[in-house]
C-alpha atoms as a PDB file:
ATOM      1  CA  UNK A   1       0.000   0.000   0.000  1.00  0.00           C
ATOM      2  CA  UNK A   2       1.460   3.643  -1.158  1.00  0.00           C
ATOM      3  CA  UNK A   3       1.489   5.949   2.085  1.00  0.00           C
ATOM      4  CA  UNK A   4      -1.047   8.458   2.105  1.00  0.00           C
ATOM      5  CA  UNK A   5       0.982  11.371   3.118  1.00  0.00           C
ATOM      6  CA  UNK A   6       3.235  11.050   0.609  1.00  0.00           C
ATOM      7  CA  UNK A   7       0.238  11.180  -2.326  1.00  0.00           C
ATOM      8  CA  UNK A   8      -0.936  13.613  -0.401  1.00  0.00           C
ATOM      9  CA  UNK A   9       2.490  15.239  -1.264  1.00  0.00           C
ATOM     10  CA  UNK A  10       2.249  14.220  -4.883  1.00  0.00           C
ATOM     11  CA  UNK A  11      -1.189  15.183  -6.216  1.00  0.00           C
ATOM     12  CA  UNK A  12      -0.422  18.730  -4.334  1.00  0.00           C
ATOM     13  CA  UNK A  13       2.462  19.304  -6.796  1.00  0.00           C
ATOM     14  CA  UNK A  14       0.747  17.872  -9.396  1.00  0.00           C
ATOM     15  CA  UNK A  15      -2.348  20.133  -9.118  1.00  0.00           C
ATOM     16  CA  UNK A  16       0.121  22.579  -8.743  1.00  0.00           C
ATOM     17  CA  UNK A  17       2.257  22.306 -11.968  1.00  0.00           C
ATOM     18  CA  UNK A  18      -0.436  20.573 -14.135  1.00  0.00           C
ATOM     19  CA  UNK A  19       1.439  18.207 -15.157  1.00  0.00           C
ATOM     20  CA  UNK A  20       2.601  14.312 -13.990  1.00  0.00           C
ATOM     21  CA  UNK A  21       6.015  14.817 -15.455  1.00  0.00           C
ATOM     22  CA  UNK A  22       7.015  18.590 -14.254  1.00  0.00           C
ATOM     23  CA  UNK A  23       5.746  16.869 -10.622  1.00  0.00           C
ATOM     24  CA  UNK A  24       7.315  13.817 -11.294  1.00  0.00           C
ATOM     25  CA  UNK A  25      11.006  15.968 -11.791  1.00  0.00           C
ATOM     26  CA  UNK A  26      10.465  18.296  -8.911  1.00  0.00           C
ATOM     27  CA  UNK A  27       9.801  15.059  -6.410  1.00  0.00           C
ATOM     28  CA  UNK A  28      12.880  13.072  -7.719  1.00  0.00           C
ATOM     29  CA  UNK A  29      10.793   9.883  -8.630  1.00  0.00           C
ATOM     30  CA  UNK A  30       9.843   8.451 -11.785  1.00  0.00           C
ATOM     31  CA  UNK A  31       6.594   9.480 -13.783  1.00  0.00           C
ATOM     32  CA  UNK A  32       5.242   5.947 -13.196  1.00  0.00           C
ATOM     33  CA  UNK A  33       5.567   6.069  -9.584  1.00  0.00           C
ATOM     34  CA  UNK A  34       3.115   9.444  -9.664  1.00  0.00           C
ATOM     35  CA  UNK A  35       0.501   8.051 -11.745  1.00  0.00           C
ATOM     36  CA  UNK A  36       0.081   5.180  -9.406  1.00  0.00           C
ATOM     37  CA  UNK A  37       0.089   7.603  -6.226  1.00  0.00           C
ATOM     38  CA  UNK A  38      -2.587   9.042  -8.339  1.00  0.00           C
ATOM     39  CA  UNK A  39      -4.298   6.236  -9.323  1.00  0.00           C
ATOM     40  CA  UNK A  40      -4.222   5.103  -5.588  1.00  0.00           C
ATOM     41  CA  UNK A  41      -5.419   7.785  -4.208  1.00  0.00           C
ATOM     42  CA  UNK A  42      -8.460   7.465  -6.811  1.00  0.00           C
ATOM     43  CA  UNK A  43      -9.317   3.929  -5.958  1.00  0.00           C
ATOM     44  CA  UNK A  44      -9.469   4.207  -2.239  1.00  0.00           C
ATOM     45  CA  UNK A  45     -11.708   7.177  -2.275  1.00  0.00           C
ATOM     46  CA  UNK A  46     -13.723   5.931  -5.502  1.00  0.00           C
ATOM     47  CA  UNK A  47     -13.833   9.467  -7.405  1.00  0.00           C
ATOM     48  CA  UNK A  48     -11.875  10.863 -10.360  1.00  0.00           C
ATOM     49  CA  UNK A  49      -9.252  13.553  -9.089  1.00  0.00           C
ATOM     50  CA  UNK A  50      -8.384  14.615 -12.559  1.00  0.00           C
ATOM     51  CA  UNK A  51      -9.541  15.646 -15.859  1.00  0.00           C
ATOM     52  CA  UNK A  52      -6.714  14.190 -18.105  1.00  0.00           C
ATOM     53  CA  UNK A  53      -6.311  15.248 -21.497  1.00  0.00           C
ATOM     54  CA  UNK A  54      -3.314  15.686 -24.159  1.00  0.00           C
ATOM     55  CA  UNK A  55      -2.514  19.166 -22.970  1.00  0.00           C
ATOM     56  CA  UNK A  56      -3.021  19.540 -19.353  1.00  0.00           C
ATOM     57  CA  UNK A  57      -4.519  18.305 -16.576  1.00  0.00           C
ATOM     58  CA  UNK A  58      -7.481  19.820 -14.539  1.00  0.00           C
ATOM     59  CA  UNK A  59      -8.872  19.354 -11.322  1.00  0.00           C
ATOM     60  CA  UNK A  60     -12.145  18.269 -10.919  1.00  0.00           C
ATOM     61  CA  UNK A  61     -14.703  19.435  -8.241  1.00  0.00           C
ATOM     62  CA  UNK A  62     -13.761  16.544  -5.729  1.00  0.00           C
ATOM     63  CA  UNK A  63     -10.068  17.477  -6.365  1.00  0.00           C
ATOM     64  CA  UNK A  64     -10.624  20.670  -5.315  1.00  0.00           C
ATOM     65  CA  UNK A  65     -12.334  19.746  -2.041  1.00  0.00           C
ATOM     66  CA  UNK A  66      -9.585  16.656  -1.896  1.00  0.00           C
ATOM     67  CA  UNK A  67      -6.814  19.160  -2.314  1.00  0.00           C
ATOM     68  CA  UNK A  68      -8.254  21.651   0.240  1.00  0.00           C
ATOM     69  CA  UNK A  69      -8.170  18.917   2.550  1.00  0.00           C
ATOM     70  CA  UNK A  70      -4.488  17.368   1.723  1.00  0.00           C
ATOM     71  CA  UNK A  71      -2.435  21.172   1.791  1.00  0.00           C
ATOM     72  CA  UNK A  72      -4.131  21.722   5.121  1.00  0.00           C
ATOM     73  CA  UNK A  73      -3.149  17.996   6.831  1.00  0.00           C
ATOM     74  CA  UNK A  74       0.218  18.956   5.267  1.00  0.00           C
ATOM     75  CA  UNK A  75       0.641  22.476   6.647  1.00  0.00           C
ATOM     76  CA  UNK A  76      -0.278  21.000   9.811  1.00  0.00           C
ATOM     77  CA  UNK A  77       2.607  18.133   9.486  1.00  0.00           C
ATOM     78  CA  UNK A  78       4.935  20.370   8.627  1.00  0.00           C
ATOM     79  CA  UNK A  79       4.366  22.868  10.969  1.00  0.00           C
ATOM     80  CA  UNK A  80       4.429  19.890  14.061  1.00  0.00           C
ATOM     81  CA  UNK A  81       7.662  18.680  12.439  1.00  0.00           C
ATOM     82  CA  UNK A  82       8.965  21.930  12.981  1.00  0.00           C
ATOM     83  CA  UNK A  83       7.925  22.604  16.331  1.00  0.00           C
ATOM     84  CA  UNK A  84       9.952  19.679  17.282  1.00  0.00           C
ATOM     85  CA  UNK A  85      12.576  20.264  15.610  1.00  0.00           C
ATOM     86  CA  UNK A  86      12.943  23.823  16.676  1.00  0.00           C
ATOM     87  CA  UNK A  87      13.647  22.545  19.865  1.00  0.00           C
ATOM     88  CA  UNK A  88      16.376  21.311  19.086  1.00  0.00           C
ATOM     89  CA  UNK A  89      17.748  25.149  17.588  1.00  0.00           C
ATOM     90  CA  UNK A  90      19.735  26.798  19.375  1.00  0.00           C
ATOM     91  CA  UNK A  91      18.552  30.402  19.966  1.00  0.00           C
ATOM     92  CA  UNK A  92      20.867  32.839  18.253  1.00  0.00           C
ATOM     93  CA  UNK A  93      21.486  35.884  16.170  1.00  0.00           C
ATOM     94  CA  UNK A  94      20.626  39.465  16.752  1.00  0.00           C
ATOM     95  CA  UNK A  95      17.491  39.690  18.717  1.00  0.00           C
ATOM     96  CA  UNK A  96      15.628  43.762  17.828  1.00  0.00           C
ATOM     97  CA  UNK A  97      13.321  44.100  20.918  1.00  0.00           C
ATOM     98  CA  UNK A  98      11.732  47.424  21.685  1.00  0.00           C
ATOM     99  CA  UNK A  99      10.151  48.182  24.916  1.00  0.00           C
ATOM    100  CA  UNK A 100       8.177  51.281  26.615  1.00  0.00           C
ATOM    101  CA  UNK A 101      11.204  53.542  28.221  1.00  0.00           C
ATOM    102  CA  UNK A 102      10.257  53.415  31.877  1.00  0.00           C
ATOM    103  CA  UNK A 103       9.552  49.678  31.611  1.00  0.00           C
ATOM    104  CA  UNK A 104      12.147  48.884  29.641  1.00  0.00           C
ATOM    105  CA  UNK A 105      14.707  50.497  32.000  1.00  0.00           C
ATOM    106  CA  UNK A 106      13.201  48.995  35.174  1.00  0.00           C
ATOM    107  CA  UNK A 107      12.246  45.726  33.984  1.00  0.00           C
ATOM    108  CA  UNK A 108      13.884  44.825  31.060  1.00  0.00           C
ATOM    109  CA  UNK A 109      17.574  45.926  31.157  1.00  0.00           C
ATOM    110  CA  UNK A 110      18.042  44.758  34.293  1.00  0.00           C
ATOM    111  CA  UNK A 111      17.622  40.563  33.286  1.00  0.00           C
ATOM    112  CA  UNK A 112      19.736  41.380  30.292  1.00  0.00           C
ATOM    113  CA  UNK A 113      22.626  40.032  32.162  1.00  0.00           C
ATOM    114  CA  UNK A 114      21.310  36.885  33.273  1.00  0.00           C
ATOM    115  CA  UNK A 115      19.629  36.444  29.536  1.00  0.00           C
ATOM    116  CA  UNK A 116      23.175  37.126  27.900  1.00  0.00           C
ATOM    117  CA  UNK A 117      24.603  34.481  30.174  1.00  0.00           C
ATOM    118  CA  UNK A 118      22.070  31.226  29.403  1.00  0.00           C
ATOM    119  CA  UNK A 119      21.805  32.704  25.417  1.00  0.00           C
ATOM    120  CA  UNK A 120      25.728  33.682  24.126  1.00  0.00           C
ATOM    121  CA  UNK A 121      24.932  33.175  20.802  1.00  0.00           C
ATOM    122  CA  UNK A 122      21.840  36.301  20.958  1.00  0.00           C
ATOM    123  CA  UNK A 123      22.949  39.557  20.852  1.00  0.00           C
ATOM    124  CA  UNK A 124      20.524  41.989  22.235  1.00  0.00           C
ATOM    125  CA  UNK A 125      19.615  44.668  20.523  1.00  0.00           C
ATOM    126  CA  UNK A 126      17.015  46.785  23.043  1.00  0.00           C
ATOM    127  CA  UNK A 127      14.895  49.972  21.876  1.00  0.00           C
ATOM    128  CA  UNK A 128      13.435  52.074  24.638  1.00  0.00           C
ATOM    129  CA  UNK A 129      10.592  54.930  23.415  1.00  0.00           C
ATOM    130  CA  UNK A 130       7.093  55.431  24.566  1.00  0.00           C
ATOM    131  CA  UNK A 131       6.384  55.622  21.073  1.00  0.00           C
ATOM    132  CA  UNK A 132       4.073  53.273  19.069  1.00  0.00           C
ATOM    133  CA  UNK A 133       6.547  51.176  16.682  1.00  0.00           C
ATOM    134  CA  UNK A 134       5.840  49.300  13.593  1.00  0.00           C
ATOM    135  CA  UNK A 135       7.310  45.875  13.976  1.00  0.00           C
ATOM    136  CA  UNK A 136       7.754  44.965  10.394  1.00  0.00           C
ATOM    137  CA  UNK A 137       7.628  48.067   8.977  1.00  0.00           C
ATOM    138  CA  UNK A 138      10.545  49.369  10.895  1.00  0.00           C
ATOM    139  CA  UNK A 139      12.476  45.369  12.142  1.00  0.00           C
ATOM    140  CA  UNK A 140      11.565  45.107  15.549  1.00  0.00           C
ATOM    141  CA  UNK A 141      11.249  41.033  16.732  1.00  0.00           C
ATOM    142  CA  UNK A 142       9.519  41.609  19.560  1.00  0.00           C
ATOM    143  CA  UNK A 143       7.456  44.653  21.120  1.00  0.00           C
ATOM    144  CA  UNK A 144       6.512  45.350  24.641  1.00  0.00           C
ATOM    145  CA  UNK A 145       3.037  46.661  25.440  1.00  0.00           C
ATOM    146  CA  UNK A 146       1.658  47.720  27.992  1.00  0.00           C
ATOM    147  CA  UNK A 147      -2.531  47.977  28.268  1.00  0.00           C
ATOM    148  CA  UNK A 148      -5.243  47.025  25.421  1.00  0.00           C
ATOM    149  CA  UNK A 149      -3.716  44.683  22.722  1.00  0.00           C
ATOM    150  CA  UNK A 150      -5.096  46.545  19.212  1.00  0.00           C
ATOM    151  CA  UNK A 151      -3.120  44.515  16.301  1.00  0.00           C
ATOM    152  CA  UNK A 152      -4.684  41.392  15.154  1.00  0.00           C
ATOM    153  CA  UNK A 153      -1.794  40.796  12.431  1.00  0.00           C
ATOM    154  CA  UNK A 154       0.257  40.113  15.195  1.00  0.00           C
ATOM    155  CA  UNK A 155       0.747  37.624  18.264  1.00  0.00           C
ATOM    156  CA  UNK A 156       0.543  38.715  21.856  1.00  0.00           C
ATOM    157  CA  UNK A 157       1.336  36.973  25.316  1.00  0.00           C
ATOM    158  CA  UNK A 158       0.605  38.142  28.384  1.00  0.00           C
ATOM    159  CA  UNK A 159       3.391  38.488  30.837  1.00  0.00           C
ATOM    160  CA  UNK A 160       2.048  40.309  34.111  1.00  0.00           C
ATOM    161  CA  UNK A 161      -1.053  42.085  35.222  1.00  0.00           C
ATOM    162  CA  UNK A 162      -0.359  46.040  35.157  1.00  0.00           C
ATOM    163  CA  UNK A 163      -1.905  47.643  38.668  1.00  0.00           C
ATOM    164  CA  UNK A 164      -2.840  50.758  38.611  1.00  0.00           C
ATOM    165  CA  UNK A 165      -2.476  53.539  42.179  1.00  0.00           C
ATOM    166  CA  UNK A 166      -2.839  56.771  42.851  1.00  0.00           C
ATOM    167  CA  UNK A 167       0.096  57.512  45.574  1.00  0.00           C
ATOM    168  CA  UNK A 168       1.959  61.017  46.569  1.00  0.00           C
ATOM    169  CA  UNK A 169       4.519  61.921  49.109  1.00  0.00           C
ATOM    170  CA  UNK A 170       4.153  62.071  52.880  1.00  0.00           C
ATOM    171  CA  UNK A 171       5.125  65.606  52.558  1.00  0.00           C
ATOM    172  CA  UNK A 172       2.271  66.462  49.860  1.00  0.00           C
ATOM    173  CA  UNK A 173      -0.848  64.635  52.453  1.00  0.00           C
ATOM    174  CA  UNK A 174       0.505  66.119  55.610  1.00  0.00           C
ATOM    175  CA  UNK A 175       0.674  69.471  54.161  1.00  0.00           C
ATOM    176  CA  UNK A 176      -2.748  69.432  51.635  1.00  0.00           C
ATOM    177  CA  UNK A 177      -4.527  66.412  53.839  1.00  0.00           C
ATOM    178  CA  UNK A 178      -5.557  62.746  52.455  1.00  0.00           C
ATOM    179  CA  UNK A 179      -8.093  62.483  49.898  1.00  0.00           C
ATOM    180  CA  UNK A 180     -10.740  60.130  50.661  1.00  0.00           C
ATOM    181  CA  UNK A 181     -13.161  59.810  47.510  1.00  0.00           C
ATOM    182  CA  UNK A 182     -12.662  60.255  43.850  1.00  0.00           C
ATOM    183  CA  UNK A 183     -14.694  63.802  44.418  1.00  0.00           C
ATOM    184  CA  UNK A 184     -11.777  64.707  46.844  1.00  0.00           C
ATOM    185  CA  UNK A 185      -9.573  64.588  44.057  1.00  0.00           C
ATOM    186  CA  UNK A 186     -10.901  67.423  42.558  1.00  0.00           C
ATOM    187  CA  UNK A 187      -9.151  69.711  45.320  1.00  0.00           C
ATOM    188  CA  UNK A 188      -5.547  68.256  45.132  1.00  0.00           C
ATOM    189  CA  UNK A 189      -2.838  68.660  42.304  1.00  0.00           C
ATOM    190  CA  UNK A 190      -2.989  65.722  39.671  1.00  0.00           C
ATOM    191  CA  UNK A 191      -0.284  65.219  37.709  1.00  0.00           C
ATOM    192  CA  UNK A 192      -0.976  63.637  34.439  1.00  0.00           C
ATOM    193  CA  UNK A 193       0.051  61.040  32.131  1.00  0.00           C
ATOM    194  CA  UNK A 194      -0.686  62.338  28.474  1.00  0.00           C
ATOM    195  CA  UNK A 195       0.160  59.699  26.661  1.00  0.00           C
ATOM    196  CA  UNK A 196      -2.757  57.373  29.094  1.00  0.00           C
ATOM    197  CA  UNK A 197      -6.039  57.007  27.664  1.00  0.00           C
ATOM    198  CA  UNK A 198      -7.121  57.022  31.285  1.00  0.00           C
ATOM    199  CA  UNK A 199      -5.651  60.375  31.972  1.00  0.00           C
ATOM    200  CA  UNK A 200      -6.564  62.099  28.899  1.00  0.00           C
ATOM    201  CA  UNK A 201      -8.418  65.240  28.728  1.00  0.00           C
ATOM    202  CA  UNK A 202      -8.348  66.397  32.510  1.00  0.00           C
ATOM    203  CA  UNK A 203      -9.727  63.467  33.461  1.00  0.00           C
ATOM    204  CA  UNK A 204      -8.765  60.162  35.331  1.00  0.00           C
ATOM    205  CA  UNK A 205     -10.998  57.057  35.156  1.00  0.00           C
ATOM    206  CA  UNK A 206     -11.650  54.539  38.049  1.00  0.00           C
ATOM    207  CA  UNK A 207     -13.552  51.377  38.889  1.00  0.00           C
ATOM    208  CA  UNK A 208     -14.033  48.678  36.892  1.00  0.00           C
ATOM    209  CA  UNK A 209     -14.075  48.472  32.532  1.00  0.00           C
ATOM    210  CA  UNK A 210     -13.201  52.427  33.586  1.00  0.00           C
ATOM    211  CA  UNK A 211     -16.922  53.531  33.993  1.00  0.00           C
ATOM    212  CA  UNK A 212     -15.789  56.626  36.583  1.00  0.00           C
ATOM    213  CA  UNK A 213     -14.508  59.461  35.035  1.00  0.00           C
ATOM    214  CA  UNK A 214     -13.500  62.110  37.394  1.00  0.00           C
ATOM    215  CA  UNK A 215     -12.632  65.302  36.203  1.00  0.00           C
ATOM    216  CA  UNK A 216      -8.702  66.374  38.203  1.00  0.00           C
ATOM    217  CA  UNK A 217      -6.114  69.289  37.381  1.00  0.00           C
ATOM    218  CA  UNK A 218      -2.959  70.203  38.488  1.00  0.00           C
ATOM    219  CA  UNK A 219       0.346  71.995  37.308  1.00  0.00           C
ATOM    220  CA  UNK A 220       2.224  69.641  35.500  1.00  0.00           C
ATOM    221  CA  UNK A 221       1.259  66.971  32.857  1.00  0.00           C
ATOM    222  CA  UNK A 222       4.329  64.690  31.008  1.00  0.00           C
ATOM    223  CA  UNK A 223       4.560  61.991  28.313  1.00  0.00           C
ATOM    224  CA  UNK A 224       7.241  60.170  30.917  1.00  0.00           C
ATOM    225  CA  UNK A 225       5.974  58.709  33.922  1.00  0.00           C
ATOM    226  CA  UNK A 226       9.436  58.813  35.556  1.00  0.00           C
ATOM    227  CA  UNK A 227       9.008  62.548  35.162  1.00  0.00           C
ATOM    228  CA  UNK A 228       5.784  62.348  36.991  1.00  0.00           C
ATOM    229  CA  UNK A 229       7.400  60.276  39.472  1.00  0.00           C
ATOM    230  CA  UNK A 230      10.313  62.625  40.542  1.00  0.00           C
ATOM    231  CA  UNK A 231       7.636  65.134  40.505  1.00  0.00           C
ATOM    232  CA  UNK A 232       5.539  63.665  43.133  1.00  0.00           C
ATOM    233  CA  UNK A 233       8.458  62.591  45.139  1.00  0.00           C
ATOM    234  CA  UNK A 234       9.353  66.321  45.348  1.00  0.00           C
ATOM    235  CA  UNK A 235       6.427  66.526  47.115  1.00  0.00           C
ATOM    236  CA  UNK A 236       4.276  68.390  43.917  1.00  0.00           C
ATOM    237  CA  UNK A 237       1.034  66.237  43.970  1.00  0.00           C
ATOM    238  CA  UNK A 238      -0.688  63.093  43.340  1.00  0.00           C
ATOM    239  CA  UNK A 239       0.113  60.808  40.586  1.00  0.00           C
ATOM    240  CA  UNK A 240      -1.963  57.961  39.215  1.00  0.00           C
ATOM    241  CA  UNK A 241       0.930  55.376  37.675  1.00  0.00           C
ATOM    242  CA  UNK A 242       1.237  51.675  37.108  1.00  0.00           C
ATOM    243  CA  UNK A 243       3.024  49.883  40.482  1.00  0.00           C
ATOM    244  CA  UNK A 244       6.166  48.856  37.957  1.00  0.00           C
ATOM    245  CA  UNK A 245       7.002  52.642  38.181  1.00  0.00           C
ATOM    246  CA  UNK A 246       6.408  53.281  42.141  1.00  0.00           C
ATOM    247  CA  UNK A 247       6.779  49.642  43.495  1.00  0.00           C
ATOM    248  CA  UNK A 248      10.384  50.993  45.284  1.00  0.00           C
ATOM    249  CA  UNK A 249       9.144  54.234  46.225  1.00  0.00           C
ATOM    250  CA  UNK A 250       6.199  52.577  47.820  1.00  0.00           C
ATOM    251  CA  UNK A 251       8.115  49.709  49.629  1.00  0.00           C
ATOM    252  CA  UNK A 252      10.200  52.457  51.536  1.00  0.00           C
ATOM    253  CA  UNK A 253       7.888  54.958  52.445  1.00  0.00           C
ATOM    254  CA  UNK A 254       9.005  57.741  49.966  1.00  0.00           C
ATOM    255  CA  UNK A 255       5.066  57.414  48.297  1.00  0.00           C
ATOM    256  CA  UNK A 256       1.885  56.267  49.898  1.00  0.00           C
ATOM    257  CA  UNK A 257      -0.535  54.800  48.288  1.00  0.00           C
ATOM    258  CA  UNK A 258      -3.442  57.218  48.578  1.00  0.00           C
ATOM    259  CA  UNK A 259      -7.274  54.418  49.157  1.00  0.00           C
ATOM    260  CA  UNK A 260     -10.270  56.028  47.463  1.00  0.00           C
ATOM    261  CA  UNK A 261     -14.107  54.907  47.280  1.00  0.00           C
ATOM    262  CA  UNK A 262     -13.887  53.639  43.961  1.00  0.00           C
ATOM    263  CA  UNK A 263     -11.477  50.629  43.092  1.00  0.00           C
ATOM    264  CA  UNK A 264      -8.349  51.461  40.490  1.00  0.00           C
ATOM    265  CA  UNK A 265      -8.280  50.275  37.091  1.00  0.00           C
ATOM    266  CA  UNK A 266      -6.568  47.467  36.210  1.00  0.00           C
ATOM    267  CA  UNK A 267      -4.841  48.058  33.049  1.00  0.00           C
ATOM    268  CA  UNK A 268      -5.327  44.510  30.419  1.00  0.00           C
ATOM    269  CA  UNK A 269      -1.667  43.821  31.256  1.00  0.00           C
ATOM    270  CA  UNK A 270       2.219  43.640  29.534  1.00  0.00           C
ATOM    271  CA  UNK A 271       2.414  41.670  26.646  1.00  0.00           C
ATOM    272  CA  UNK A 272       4.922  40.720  24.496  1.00  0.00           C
ATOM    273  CA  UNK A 273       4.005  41.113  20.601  1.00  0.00           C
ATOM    274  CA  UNK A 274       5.730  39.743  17.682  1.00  0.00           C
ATOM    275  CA  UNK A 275       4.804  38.491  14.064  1.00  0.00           C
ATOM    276  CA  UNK A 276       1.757  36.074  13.398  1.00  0.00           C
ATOM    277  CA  UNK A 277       4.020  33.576  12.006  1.00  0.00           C
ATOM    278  CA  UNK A 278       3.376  29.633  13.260  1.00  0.00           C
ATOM    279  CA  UNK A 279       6.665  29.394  14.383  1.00  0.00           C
ATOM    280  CA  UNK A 280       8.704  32.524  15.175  1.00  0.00           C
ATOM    281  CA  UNK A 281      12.342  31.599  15.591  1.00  0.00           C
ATOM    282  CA  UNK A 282      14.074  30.429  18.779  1.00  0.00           C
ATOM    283  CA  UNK A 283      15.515  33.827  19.754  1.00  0.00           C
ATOM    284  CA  UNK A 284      12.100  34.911  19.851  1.00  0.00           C
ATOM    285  CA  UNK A 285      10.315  32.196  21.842  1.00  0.00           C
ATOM    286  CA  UNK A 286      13.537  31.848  24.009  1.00  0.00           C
ATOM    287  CA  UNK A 287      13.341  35.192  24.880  1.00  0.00           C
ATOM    288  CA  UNK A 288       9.441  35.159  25.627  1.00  0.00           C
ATOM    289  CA  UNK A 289      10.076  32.250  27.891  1.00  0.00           C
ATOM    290  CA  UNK A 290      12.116  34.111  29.607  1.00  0.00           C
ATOM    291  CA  UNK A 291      10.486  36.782  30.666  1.00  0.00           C
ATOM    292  CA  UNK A 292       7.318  34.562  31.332  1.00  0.00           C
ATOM    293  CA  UNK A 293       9.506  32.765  34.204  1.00  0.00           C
ATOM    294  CA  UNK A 294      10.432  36.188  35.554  1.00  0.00           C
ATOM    295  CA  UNK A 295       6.993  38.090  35.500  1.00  0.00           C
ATOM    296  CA  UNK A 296       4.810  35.109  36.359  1.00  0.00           C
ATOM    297  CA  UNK A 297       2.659  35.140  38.869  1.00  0.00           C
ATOM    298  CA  UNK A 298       2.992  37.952  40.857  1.00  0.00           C
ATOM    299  CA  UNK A 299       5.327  40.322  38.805  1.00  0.00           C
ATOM    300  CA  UNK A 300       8.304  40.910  40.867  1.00  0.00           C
ATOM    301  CA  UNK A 301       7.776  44.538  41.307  1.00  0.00           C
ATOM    302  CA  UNK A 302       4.224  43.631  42.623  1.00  0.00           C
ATOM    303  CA  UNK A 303       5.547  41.677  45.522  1.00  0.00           C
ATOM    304  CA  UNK A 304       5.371  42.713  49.401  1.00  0.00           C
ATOM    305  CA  UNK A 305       2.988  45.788  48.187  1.00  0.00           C
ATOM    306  CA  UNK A 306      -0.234  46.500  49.379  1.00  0.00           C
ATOM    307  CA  UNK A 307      -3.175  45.395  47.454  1.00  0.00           C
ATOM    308  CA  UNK A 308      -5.027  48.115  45.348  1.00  0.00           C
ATOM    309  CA  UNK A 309      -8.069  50.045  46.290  1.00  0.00           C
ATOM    310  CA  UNK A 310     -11.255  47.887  46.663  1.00  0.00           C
ATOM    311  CA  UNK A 311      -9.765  44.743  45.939  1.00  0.00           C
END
């Protein structure tokens, strides 16, 4: 008995070039041996594949469905042939991954090291800008996001949950008092993210799926929440920033995490984005391992911190 896969194989390329000998030549086996793949394939499932005449060869309608059915059953060998083989490839090459600044500074040049030292063969190649790349257009491998994943061309895992607080100095709430509600806020200085949805407009938005908007102002808005940071810190007002960016100031005491009526959002999360294709290559999957093992769970900045309004 012929094996199916490999007739499979054959009447592909021969739908594909039209002809039994320009198949027969691009598979390496004689023109005999791919008529009686065809012919097999005929007689088990008791239809006609072909339309054979003296100047080409035609599918006919069950071909069509037939070869629907045979490229996708290939695809899908091919692809699990190469999933296990890609385990076997060592990850290497220049690895182009961008990353939001703050983040990337905090969370991302800091494993660098210890990725460097498993990985030899990768060289790192690390983009920091709050700004919205184009991976292909502009030969990123990999993208960190932070928030609402928007491009369906591409593939996105999620790495860590992104908490949201609204903190400020002990300086700022002995000398301007402790807001209690989301109203409150409209007496105090907010400093403002403008590149955040969720601070847009002189407006911050709480609770859950972001249904309060409260309406805030205050003396100083930046496109870099470390700016907004050293800002508070200095004692300015109250900032409303992700825990990645405050988790140390918070742990010793230099910002406190201001409780209001209404819970804080909980942005979708950090992902990491690359190319829709099956199988990216090992630098890429190596390197999104990676960072799953260090941000799973409870991301490391998360840990020993209180837990956020209302939850």
């Amino acid at each position: 008995m012929l094996d199916r896969v490999t007739g499979m194989q054959v009447f592909s390329r021969v739908a594909a070039l039209g002809s039994l000998s320009a198949a027969a030549r691009a598979l390496g086996m004689s023109q005999t041996m791919v008529t009686k793949h065809i012919a097999a394939i005929e007689e088990r499932l008791g239809v006609r594949l072909l339309h054979r005449t003296t100047r080409k060869l035609t599918l006919t309608q069950a071909g069509r469905r037939y070869l629907e059915s045979a490229e996708r059953i290939l695809d899908d060998i091919e692809e699990a042939e190469a999933t296990a083989a890609a385990e076997r490839v060592e990850a290497r090459g220049t690895l182009r991954v961008n990353a939001p600044l703050s983040f990337g500074i905090r969370h991302i040049a800091p494993m660098m090291a210890e990725f460097a030292r498993r990985h030899p063969a990768v060289l790192m190649d690390l983009g920091l800008s709050d700004r919205f790349v184009d991976l292909v257009e502009e030969g990123w491998d990999l993208a960190i996001r932070i928030g609402r994943m928007q491009d369906s061309s591409m593939m996105a895992r999620r790495l860590a949950p992104c908490r949201m607080v609204v903190c400020a100095s002990p300086d700022y709430l002995a000398e301007h008092g402790r807001p209690a509600t989301v109203r409150d806020l409209a007496g105090h200085n907010c400093l403002s993210y403008t590149l955040s949805r969720m601070q847009s407009g002189g407006r911050w938005l709480f609770g859950q799926d972001a249904r309060v908007s409260v309406p805030v102002s205050g003396n100083l808005r930046s496109n870099n929440g470390d700016a907004l940071v050293a800002a508070a810190l200095a004692g300015q007002g109250l900032i409303y920033e992700p825990t990645f960016l405050v988790s140390d100031a918070l742990r010793d005491g230099r910002l406190i995490v201001v409780e209001l009526d209404v819970p804080f959002i909980e942005l979708p999360g950090i992902y990491a984005l690359h190319s829709a294709s099956r199988l990216p290559p090992a630098k890429v999957r190596t390197f999104i391992e990676f960072l799953g093992q260090r941000f799973g769970g409870v991301p490391p900045w998360d840990r020993s911190l209180p837990p956020a309004s209302g939850s």
